[in-house]
Protein backbone atom coordinates (compact mmCIF):
# COMPACT_ATOMS: atom_id res chain seq x y z
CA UNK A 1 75.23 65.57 103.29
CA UNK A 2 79.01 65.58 104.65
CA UNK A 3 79.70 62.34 102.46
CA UNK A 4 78.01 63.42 99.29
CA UNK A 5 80.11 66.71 99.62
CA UNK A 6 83.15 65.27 100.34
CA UNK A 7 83.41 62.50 97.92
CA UNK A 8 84.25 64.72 95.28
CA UNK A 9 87.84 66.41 97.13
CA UNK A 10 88.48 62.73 98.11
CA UNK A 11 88.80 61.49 94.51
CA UNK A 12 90.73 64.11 93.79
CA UNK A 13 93.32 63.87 96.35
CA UNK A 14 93.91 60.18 94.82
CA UNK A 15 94.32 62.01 91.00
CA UNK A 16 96.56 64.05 92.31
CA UNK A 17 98.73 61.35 94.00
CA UNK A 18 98.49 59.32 90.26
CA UNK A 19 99.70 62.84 88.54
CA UNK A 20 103.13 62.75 89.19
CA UNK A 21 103.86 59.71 86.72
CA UNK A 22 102.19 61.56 84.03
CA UNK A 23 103.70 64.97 84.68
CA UNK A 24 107.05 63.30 84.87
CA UNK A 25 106.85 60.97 81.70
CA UNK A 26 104.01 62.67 79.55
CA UNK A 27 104.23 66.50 80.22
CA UNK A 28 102.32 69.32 81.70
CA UNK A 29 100.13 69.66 78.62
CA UNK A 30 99.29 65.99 77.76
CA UNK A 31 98.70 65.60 81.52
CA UNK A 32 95.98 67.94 81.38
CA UNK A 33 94.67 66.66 77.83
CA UNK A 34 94.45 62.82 79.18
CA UNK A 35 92.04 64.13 82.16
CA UNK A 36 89.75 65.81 79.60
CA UNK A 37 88.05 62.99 78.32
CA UNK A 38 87.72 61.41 81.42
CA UNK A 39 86.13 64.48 82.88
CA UNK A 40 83.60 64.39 80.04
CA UNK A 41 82.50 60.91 80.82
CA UNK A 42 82.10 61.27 84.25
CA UNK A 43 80.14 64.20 84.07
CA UNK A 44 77.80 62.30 81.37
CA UNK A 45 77.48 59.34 83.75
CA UNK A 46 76.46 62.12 86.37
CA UNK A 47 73.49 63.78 84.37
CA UNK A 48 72.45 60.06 83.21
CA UNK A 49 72.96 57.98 87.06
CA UNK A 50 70.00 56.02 87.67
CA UNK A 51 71.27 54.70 91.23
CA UNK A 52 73.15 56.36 94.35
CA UNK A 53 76.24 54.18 93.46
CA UNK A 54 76.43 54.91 90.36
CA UNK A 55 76.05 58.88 90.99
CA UNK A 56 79.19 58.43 93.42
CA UNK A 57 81.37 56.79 91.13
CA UNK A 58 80.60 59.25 88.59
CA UNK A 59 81.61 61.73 91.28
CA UNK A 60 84.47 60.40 92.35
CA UNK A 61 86.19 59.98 88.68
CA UNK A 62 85.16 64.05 88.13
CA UNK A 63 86.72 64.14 91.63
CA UNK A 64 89.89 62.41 90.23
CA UNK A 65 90.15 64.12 86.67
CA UNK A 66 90.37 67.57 88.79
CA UNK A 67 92.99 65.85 91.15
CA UNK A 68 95.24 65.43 87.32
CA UNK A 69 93.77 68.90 86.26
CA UNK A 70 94.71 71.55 89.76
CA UNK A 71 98.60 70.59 89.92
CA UNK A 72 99.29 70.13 86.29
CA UNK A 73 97.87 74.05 85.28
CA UNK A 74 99.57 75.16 87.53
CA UNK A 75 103.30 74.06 86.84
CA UNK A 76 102.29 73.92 82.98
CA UNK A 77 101.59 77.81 83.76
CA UNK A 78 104.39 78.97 85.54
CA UNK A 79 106.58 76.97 83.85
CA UNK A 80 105.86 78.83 80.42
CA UNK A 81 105.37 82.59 81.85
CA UNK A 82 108.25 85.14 82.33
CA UNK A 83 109.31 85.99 85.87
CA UNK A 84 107.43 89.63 85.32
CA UNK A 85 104.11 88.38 84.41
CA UNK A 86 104.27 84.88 86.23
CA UNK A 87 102.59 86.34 89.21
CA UNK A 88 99.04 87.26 87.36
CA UNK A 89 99.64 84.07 84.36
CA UNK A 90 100.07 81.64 87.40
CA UNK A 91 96.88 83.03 89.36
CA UNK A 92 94.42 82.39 86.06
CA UNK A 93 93.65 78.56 86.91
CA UNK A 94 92.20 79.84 90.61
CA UNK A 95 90.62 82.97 88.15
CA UNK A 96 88.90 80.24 86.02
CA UNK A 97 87.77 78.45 89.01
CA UNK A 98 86.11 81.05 90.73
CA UNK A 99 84.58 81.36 87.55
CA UNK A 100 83.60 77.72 87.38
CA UNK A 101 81.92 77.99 90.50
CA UNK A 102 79.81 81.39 89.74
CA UNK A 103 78.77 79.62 86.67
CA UNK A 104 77.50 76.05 88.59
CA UNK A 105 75.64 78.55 91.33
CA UNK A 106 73.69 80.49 88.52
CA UNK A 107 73.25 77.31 86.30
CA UNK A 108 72.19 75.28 89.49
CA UNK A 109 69.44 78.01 90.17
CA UNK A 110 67.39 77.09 86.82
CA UNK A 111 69.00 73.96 85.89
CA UNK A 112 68.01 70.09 87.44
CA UNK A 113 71.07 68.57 88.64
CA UNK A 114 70.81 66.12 85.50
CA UNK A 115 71.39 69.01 83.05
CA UNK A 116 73.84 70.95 84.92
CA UNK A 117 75.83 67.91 84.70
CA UNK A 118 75.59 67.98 81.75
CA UNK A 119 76.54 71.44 80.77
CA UNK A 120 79.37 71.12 82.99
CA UNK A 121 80.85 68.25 80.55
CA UNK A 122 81.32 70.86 78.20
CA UNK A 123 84.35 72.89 79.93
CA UNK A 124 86.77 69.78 79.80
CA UNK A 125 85.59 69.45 76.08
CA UNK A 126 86.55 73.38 75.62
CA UNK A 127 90.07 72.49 77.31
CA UNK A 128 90.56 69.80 75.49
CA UNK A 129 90.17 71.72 72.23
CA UNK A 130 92.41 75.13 73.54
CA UNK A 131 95.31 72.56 74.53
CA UNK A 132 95.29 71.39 70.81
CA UNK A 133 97.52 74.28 69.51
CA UNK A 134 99.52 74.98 72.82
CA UNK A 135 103.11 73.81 73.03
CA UNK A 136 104.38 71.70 75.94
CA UNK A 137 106.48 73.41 78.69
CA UNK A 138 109.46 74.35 77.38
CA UNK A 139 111.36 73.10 80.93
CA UNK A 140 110.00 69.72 80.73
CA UNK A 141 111.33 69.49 76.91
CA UNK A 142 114.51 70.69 78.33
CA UNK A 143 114.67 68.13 81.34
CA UNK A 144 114.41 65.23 78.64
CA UNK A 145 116.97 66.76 76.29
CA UNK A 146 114.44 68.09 73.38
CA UNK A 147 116.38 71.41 73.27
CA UNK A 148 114.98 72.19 69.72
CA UNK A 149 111.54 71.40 70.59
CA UNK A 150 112.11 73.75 73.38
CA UNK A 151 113.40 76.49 71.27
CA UNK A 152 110.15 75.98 69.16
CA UNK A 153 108.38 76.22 72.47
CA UNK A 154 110.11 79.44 73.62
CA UNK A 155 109.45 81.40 69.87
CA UNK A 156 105.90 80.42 70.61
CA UNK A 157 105.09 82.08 74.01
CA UNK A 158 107.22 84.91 72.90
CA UNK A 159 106.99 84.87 69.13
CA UNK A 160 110.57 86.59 69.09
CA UNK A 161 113.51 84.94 68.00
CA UNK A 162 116.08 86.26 70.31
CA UNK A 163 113.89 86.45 73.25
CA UNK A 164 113.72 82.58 72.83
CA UNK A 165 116.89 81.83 72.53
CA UNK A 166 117.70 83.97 75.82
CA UNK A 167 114.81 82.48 77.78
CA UNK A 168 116.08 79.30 76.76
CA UNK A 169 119.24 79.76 78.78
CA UNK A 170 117.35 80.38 81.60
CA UNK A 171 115.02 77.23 81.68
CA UNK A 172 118.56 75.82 81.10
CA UNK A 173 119.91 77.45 84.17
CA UNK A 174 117.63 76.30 85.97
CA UNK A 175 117.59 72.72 85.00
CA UNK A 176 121.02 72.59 85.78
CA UNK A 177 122.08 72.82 82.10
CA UNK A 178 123.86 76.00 82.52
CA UNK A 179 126.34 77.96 84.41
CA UNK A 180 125.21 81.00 85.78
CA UNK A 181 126.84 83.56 84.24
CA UNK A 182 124.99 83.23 80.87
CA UNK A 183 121.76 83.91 82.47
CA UNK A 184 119.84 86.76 80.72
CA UNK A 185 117.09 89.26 82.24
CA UNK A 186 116.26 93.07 82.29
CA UNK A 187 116.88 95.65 79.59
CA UNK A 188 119.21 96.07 77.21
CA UNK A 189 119.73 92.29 77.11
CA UNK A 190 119.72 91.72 73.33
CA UNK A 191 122.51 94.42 73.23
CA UNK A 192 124.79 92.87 76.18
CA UNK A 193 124.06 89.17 74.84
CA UNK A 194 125.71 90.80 71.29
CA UNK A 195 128.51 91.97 72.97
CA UNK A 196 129.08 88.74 75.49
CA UNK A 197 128.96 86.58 71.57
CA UNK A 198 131.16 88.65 70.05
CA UNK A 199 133.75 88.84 73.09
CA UNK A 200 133.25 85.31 73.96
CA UNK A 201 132.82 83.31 70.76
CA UNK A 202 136.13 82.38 69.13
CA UNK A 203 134.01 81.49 65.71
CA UNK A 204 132.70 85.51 65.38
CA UNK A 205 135.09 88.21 64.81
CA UNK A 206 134.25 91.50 66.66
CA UNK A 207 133.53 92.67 62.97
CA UNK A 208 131.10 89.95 62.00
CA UNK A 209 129.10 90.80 64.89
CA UNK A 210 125.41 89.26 64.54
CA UNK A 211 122.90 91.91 64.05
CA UNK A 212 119.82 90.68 62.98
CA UNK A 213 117.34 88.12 65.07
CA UNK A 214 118.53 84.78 62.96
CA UNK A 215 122.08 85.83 63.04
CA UNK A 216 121.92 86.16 66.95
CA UNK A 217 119.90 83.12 67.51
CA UNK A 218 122.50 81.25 65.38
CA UNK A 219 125.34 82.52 68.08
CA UNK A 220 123.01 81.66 70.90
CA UNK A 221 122.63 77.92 69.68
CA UNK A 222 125.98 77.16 69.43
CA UNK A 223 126.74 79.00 72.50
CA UNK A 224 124.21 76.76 74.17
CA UNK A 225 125.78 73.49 73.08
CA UNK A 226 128.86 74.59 74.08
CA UNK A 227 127.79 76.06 77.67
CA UNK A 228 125.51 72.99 78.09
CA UNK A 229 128.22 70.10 76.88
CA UNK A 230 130.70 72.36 79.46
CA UNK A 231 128.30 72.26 82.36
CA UNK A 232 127.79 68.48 81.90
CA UNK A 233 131.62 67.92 82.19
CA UNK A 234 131.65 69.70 85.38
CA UNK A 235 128.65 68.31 86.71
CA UNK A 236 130.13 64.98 86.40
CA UNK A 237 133.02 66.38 88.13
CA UNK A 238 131.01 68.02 91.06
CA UNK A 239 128.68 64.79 90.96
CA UNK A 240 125.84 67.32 91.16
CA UNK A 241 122.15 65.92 90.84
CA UNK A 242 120.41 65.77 87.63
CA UNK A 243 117.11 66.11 86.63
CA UNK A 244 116.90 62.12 86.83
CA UNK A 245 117.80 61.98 90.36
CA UNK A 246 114.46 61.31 91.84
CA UNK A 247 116.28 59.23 94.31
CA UNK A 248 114.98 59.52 98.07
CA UNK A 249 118.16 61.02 98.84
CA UNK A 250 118.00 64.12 96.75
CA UNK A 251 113.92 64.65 97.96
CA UNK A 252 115.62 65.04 101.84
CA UNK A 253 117.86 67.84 101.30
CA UNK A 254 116.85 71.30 103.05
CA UNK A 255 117.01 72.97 99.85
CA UNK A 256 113.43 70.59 98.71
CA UNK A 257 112.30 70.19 102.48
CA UNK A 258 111.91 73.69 102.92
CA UNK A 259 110.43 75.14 100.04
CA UNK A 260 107.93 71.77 99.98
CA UNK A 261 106.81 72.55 103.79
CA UNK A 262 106.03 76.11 103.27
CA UNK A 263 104.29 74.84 100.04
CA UNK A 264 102.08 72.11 102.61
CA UNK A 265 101.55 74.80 105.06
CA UNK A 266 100.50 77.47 102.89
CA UNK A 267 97.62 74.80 101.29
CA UNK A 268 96.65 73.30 104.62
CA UNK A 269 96.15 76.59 105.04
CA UNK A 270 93.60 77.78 102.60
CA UNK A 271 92.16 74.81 103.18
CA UNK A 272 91.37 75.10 107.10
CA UNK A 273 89.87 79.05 106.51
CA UNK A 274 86.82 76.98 105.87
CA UNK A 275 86.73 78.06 102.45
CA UNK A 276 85.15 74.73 101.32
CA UNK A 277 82.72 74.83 104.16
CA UNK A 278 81.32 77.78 102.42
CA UNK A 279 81.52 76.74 98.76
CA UNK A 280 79.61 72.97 100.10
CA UNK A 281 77.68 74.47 102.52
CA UNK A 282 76.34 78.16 101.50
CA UNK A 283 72.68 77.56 101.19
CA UNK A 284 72.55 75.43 104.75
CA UNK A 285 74.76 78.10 106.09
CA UNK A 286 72.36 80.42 105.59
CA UNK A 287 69.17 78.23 105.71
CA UNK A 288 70.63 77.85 109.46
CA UNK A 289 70.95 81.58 109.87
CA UNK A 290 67.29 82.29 108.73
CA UNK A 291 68.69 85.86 107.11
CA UNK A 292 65.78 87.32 105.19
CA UNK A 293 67.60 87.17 102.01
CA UNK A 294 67.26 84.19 99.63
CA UNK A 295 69.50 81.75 99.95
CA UNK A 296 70.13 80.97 96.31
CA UNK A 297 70.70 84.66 95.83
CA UNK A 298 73.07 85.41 98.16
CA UNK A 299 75.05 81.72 96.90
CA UNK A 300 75.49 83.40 93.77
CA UNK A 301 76.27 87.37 95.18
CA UNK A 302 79.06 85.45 96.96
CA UNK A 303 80.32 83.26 93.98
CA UNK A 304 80.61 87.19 91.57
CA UNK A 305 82.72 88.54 94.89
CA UNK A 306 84.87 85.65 94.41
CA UNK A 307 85.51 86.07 90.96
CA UNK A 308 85.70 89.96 91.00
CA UNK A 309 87.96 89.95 93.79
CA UNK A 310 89.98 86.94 92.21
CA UNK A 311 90.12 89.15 89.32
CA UNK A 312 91.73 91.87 91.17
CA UNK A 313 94.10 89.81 92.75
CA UNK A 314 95.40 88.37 89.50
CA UNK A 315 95.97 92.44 88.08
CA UNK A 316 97.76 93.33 91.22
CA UNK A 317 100.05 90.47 92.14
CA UNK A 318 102.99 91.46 90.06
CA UNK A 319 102.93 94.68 91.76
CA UNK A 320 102.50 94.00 95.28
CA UNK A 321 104.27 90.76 95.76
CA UNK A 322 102.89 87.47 97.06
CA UNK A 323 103.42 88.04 100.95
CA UNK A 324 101.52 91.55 101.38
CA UNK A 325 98.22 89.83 99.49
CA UNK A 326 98.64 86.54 101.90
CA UNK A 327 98.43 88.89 104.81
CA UNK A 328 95.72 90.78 103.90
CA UNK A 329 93.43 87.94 103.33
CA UNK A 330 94.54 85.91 106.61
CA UNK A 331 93.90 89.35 108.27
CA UNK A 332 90.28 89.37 106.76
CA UNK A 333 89.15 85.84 106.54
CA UNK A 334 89.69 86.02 110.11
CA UNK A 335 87.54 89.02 111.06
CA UNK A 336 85.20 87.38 108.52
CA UNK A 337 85.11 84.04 109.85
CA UNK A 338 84.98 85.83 113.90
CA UNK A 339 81.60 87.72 112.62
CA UNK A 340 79.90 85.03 111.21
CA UNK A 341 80.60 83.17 114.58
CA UNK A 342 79.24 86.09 116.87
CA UNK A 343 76.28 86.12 114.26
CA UNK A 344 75.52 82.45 114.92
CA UNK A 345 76.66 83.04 119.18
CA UNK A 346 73.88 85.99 119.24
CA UNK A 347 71.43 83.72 116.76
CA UNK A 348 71.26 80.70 119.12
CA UNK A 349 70.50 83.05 121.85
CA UNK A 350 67.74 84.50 120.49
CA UNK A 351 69.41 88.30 120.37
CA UNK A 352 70.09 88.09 116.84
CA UNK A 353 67.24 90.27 116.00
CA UNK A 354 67.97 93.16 113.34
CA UNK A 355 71.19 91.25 112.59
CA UNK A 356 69.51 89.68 109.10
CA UNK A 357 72.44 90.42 106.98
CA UNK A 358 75.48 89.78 108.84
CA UNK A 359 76.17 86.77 107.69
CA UNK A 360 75.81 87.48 104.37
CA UNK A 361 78.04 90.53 104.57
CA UNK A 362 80.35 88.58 106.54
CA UNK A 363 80.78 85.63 104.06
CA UNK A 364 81.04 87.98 101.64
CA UNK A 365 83.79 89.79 103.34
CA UNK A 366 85.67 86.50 104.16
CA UNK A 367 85.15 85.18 100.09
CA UNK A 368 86.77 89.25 99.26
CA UNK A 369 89.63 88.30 101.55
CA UNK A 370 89.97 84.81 100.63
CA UNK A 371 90.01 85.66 96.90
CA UNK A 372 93.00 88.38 97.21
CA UNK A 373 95.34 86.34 98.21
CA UNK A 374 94.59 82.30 99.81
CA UNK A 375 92.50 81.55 96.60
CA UNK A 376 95.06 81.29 94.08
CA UNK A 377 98.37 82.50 96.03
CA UNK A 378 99.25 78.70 97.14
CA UNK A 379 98.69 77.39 93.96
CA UNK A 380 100.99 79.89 91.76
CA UNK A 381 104.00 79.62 94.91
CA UNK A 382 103.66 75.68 94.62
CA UNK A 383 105.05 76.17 90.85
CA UNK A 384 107.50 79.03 92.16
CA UNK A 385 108.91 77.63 95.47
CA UNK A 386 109.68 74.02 94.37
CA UNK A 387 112.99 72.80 92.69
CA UNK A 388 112.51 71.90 89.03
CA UNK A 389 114.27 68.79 89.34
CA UNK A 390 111.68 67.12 91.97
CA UNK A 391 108.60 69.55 90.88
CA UNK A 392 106.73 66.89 89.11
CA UNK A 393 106.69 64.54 92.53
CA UNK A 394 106.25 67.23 94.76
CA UNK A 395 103.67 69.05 93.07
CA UNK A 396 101.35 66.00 93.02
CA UNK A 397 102.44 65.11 96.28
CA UNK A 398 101.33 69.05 97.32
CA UNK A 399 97.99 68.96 95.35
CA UNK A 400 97.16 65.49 97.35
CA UNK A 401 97.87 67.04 100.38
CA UNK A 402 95.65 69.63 100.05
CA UNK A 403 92.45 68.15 98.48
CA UNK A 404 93.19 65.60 101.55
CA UNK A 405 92.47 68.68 104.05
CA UNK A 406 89.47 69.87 101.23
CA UNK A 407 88.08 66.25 102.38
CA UNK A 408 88.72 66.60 106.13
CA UNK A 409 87.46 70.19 106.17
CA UNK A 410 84.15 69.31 104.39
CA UNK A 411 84.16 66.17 106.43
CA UNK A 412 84.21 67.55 109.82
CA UNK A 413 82.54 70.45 109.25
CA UNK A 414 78.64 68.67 110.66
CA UNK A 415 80.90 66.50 113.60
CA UNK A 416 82.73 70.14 114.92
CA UNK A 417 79.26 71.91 114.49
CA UNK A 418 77.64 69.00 116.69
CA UNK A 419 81.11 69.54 119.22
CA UNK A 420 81.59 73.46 119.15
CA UNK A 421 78.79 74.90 117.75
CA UNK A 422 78.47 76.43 114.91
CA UNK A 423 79.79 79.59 116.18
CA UNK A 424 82.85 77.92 117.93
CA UNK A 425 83.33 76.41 114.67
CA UNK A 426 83.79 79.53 112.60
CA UNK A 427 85.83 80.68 115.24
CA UNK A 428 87.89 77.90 115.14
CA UNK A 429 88.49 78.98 111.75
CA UNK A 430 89.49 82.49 112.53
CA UNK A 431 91.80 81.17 114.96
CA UNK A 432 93.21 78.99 112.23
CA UNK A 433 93.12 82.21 109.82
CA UNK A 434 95.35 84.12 112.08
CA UNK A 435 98.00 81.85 112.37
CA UNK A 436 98.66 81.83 108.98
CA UNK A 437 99.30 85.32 109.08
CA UNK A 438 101.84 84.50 111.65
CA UNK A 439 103.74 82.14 109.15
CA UNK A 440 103.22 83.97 106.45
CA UNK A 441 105.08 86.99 108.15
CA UNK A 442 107.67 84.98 109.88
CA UNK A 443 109.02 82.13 107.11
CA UNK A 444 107.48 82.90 103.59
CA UNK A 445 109.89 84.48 101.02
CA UNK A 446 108.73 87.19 98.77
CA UNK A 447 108.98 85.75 94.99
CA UNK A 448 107.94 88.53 93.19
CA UNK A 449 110.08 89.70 90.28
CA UNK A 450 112.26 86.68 90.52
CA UNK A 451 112.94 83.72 88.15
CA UNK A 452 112.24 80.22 89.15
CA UNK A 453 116.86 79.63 89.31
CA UNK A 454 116.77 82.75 91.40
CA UNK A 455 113.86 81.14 93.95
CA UNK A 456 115.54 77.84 93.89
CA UNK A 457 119.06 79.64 94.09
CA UNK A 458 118.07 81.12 97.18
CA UNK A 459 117.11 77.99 99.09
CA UNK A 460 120.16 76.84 97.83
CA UNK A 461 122.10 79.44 99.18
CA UNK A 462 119.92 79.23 102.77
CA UNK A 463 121.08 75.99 103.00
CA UNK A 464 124.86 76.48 102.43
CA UNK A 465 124.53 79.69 105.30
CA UNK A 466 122.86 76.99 107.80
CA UNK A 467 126.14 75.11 106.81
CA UNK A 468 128.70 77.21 107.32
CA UNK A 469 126.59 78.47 110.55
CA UNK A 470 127.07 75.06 111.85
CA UNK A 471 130.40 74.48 111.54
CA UNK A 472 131.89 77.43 113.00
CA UNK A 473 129.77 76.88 115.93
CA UNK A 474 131.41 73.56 116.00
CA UNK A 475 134.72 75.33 115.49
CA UNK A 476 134.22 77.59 118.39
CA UNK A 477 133.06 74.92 120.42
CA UNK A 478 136.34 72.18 119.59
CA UNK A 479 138.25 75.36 120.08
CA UNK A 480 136.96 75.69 123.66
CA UNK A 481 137.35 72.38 124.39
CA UNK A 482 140.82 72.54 123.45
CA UNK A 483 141.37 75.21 125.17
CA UNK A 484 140.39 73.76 128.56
């Protein structure tokens, strides 16, 4: 059972490693269009495998096609949603998910396994389709110098001329394109951005002020080339990375490190709550348990809390920030995971009687919990928290690291059952829960509101404090020294 479940997460932790490339060179979008038809076919191959080799194959390829799939919706997403709705845009690909899964548990309960393959080859074919019309993210047009493609981009998610051409300068910003003071954001802007052109712009006469949407977006282009070809002058001065500089070098600065370890740590864990050890393991769970509710049932009760929940998560993130929603569902994974332990402690001791539906209203606590905040929370911070510049490597490298854990966790979950017991295992879990309540409070930045420069701006600026910290406590200390 533990290798037929985890086959799946370890094919996918190998797509995600072979993502970067494809990110990098092809795009967000086409990214996610090249795993479509490869999801199709492996799917087919699944619903028409005549031999236990050939069903793991299949498996592994669906495995690997949702290895390209998690890390490439997720920067494609963020990448094209404004900082104020970023938060509930960036949390739809865990949304769909939870939806993916609530479909396969009420499919699975009428379907063979041979047609809900099947059926399941249809979603890729759906994305495939949807992606047809999209553009491509308007930041990785930038990073290979297609600034009018971009601009086409930008009128597309916001169908607005000048809203475009201001959002451009952002993506700009923070691809390193341009300087900070021509950053746009908050009300009012069209009106300031007419006065900055006509104050700034030796070609427009305080008279000729622009005043309709083509007029300003006319000033905003050749503002751009000029702020762009001004801020390549000085980078060469300042020798300041590009967005080419995927050397090793520029991936070892604390300004990546940091934001990439609290990316790691926030995925390893959602990973160890044991969320996949109830997704793979639901019906045995409660098989085990011998609750008097079906098991198939209460599989699919738990997969409609998930989405719900999910649901509710994704309407309320803008408004109460990441870090207050990551705390809440450590808090209640863990009293989740710490009840269905005592369930199974009192179960094997035969004083469980009268105590039917405790696990079932404790997974379905811990899925409520898990889907406010762990569910899609890492995901949408791994396209917040890491530098554009390296994004496309460390994304990939991120998504690998945390199907990895999806295959350990699944893995290990029969060997620590056999070693703990199954109610030291879910405590394990809690334990595990907890401390990522502990990080959270203690090292995770609230992103909420902010734009992607102002996230990366502020590791940035982290970095240059743990600088200056450092050398006047060398200061002090030579100064001592010379002293005695």
């Amino acid at each position: 059972m533990s290798a037929r479940g985890a086959v799946p997460p370890l094919g996918a932790m190998c797509g995600s490693l072979a993502v970067a490339p494809a990110l990098q060179h092809l795009g967000r979008k086409r990214s996610l269009m090249l795993a479509a038809p490869i999801f199709v076919m492996g799917w087919t191959v699944i619903a028409f495998a005549t031999s236990s080799a050939v069903l793991i194959c299949a498996r592994i390829t669906c495995g690997f096609c949702a290895g390209l799939v998690t890390p490439s919706a997720q920067v494609y997403v963020s990448e094209c949603a404004h900082a104020k709705t970023r938060g509930m845009l960036g949390s739809l690909p865990a949304l769909f998910m939870a939806g993916g899964v609530l479909i396969s548990y009420i499919l699975g309960t009428w379907l063979t396994w041979h047609h809900l393959a099947l059926a399941s080859a249809l979603f890729p074919a759906l994305m495939f389709l949807c992606l047809l019309p999209l553009p491509e993210s308007p930041a990785w047009l930038l990073s290979h110098g297609r600034v009018d493609e971009a601009k086409e981009a930008l009128r597309w998610l916001k169908r607005t001329a000048d809203v475009a051409a201001i959002e451009l300068n952002v993506v700009q910003k923070a691809d390193g394109k341009v300087a900070p003071s021509t950053v746009a954001g908050g009300q009012g802007e069209r009106e300031r951005r007419l006065s900055e052109l006509t104050e700034r712009s030796p070609r427009t006469p305080r008279s000729a002020a622009p005043s309709t949407d083509d007029e300003l977006d006319t000033h905003a282009d050749e503002e751009i080339a000029d702020i762009a070809a001004d801020e390549r002058r000085r980078s060469i001065v300042m020798k300041r990375p590009t967005e080419g500089d995927l050397s090793l070098k520029s991936f070892l600065r604390r300004p990546v490190l940091y934001p990439f370890g609290l990316c790691l740590a926030l995925l390893g864990f959602q990973q160890v709550s044991g969320i996949d050890t109830v997704i793979f393991y639901t019906i045995e769970i409660f098989m085990a348990a011998g609750g008097s509710i079906n098991e198939y049932f209460a599989t699919i009760l738990i997969g409609v809390v998930q989405l719900v929940c999910t649901m509710l998560s994704v309407l309320v993130i803008d408004k109460t920030g990441r870090r207050p929603l990551l705390l809440v569902s450590g808090a209640t994974t863990a009293l989740a995971m710490a009840l269905v332990g005592a369930y199974f402690h009192l179960h094997e001791r035969g004083r469980a009687e009268g105590l039917g539906l405790l696990p079932v209203g404790s997974l379905v606590l811990f899925m409520v919990g898990f889907s406010l905040g762990y569910a899609n929370i890492p995901f949408l911070l791994m396209g917040e928290l890491l530098p554009v510049r390296q994004r496309s490597v460390l994304s990939s490298l991120a998504g690998s690291f945390n199907l990895g854990t999806m295959f350990l966790v699944i893995k290990t979950y029969p060997q620590l059952r056999h070693a703990m017991g199954t109610d030291g295992t879910f405590w394990l879990y809690s334990a595990l829960c907890l401390a990522s309540c502990l990080f959270v409070a203690l090292l995770l930045p609230e992103t909420k509101g902010k734009t992607l420069d102002e996230i990366e701006h502020y590791f940035e600026g982290k970095h240059q404090l743990a600088k200056e910290k450092r050398k006047a406590k060398l200061a002090a200390a030579n100064s001592v020294i010379n002293k005695v």
